[in-house]
Each structure stands twice: as structure tokens, then as C-alpha cells.
N, C-alpha and C. Protein backbone atom coordinates (compact mmCIF):
# COMPACT_ATOMS: atom_id res chain seq x y z
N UNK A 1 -91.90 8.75 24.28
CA UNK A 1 -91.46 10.00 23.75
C UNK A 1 -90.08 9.87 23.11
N UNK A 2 -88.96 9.14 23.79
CA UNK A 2 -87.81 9.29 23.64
C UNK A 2 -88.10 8.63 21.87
N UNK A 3 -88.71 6.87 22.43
CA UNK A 3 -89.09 6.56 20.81
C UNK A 3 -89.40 7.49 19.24
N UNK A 4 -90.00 8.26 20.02
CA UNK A 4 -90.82 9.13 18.90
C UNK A 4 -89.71 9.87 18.30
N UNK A 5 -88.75 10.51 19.23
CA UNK A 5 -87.46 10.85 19.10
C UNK A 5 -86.88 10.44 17.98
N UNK A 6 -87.03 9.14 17.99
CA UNK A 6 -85.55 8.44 16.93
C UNK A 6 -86.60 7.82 16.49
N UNK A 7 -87.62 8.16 15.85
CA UNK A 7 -88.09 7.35 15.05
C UNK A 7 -88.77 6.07 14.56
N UNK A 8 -88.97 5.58 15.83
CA UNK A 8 -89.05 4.28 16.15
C UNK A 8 -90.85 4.37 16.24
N UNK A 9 -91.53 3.23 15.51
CA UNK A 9 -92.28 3.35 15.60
C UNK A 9 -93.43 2.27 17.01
N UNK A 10 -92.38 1.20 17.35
CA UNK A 10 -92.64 0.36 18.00
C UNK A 10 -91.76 0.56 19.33
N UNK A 11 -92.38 0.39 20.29
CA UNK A 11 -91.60 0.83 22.01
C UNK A 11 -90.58 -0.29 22.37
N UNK A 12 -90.67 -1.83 21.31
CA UNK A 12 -89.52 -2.50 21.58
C UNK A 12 -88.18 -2.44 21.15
N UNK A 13 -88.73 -1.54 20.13
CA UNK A 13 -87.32 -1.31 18.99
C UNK A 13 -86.79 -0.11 20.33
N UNK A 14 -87.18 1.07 20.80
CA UNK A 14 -86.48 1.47 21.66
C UNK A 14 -86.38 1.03 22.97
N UNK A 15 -86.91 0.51 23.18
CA UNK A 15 -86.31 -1.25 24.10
C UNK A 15 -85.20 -1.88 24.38
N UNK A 16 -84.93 -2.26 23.38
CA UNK A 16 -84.47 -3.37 22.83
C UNK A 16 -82.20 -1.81 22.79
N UNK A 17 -82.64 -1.00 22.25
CA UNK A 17 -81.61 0.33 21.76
C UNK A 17 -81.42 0.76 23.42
N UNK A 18 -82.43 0.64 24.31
CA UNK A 18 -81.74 1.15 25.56
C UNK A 18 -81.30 0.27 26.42
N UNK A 19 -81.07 -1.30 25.82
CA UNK A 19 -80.15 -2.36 26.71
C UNK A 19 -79.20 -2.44 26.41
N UNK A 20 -79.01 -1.84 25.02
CA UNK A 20 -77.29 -2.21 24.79
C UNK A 20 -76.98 -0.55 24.71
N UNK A 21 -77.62 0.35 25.22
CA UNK A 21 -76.63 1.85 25.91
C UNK A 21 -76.49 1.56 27.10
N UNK A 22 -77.50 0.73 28.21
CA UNK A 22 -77.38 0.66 29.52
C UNK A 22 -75.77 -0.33 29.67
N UNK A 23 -75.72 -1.09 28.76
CA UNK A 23 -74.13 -2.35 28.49
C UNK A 23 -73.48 -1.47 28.31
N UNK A 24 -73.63 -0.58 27.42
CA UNK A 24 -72.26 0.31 26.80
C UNK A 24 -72.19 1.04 28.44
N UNK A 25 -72.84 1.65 28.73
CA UNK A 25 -72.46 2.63 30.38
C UNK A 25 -71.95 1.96 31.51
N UNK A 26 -72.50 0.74 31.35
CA UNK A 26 -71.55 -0.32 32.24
C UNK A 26 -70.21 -0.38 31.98
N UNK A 27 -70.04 -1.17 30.87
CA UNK A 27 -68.82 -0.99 30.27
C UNK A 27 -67.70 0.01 30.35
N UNK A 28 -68.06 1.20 30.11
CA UNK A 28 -67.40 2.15 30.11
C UNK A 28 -67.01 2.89 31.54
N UNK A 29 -68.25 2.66 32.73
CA UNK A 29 -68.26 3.05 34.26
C UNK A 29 -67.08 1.71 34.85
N UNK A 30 -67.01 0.76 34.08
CA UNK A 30 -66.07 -0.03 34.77
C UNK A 30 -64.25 0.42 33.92
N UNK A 31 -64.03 1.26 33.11
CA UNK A 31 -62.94 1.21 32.72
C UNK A 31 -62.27 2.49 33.67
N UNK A 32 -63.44 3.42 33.76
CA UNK A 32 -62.87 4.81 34.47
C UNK A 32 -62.66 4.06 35.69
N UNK A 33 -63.42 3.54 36.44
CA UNK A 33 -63.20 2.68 37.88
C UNK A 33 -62.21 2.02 37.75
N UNK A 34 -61.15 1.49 37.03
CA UNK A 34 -60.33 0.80 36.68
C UNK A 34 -58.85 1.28 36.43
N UNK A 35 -59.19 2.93 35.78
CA UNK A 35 -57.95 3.58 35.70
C UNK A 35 -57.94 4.44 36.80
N UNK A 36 -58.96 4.86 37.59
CA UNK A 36 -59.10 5.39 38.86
C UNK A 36 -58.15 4.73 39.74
N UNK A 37 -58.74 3.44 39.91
CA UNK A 37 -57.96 2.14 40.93
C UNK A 37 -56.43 2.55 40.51
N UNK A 38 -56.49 2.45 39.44
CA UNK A 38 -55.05 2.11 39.13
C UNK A 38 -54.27 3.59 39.09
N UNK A 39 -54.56 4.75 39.58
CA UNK A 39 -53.82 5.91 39.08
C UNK A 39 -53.83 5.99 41.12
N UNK A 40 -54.80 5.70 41.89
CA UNK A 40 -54.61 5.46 43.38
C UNK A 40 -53.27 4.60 43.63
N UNK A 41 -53.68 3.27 43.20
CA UNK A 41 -52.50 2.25 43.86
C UNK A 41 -51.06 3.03 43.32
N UNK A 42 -51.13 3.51 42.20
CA UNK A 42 -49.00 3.81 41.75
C UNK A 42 -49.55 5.54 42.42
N UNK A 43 -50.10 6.33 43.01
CA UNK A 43 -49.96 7.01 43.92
C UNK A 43 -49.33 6.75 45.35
N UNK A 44 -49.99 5.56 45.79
CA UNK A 44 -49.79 4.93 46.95
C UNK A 44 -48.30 4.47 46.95
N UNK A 45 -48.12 4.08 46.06
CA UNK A 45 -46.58 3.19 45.72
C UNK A 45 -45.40 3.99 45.59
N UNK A 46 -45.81 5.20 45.07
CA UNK A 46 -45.17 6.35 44.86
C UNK A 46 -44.58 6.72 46.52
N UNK A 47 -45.76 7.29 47.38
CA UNK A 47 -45.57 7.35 48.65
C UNK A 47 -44.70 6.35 49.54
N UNK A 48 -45.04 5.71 49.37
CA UNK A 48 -44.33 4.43 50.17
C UNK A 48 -42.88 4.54 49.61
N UNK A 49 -42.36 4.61 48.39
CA UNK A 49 -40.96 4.57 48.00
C UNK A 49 -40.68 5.68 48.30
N UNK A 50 -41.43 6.96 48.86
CA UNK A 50 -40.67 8.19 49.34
C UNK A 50 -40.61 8.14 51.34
N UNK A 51 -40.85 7.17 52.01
CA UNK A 51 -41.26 7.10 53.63
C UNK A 51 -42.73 7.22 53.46
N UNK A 52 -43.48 7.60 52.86
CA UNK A 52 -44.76 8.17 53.33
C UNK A 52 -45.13 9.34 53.07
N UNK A 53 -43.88 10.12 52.79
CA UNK A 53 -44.57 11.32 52.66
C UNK A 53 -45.21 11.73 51.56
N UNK A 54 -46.33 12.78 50.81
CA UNK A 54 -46.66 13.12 49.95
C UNK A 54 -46.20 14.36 48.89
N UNK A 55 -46.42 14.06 47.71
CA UNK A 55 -46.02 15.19 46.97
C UNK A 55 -47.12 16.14 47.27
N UNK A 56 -46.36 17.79 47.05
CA UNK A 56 -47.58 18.66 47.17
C UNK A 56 -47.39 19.21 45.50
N UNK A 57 -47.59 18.99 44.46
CA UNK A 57 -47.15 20.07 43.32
C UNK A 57 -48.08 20.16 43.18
N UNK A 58 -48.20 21.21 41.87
CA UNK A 58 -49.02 21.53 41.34
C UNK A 58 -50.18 21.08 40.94
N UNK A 59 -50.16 19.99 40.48
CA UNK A 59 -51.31 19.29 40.23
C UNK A 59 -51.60 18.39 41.37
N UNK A 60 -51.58 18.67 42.36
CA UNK A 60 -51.99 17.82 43.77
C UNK A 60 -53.09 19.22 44.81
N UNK A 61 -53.94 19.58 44.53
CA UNK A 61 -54.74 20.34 44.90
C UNK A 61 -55.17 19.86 46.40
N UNK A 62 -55.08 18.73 46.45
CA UNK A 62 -55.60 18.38 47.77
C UNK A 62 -55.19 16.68 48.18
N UNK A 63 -55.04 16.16 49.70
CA UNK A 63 -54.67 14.83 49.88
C UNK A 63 -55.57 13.96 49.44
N UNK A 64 -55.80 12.92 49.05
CA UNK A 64 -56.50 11.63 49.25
C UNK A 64 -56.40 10.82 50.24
N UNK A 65 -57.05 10.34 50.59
CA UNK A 65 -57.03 9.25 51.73
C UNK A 65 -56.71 7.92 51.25
């Protein structure tokens, strides 16, 4: 169906179009995981150069663990 979608008249040609979106979603699920990591650790670092304690502002809705 999806084929029929885009035109494709052969099921490898949309085959072949949903291995390199499944790469691209990889790709892209590893960069958010990456700036995630990295917006945690200089949180963490943040804490530690204050004793431990946490900021509460505004944009801190709730703790992380």
C-alpha cells in the first residue's frame, strides 16, 4: 500500500526507500541521545560545583535523578 503511495511500482523499490529511512532514524535517535547525555552530564557538573544542591528556576519543572 505504502508503495502504491509513492508510486512505486515494484515492492523492492519501496524496499530498498525504507532501509535508508530506517538509517536516517537511527542516525538521528542517536544524536538526540547524545545531546540528551550531554545536557545531563553539564547538569550534573553544574550541581557538583554548587555542593550538590539543585537549581529550582523556572525552567526546572521537576528533579532528575
Amino acid at each position: 500500500m505504502i508503495g502504491k503511495l509513492l508510486g512505486h511500482n515494484n515492492i523492492d523499490t519501496t524496499s530498498r526507500y525504507a532501509h535508508v529511512a530506517r538509517d536516517s532514524i537511527k542516525a538521528s535517535s542517536a544524536q538526540v541521545a547524545d545531546s540528551i547525555g550531554a545536557d545531563v552530564l553539564d547538569r550534573r557538573a553544574g550541581e557538583a560545583a554548587r555542593g550538590g544542591r539543585r537549581e529550582n528556576g523556572p525552567n526546572r519543572r521537576f528533579d532528575a535523578c
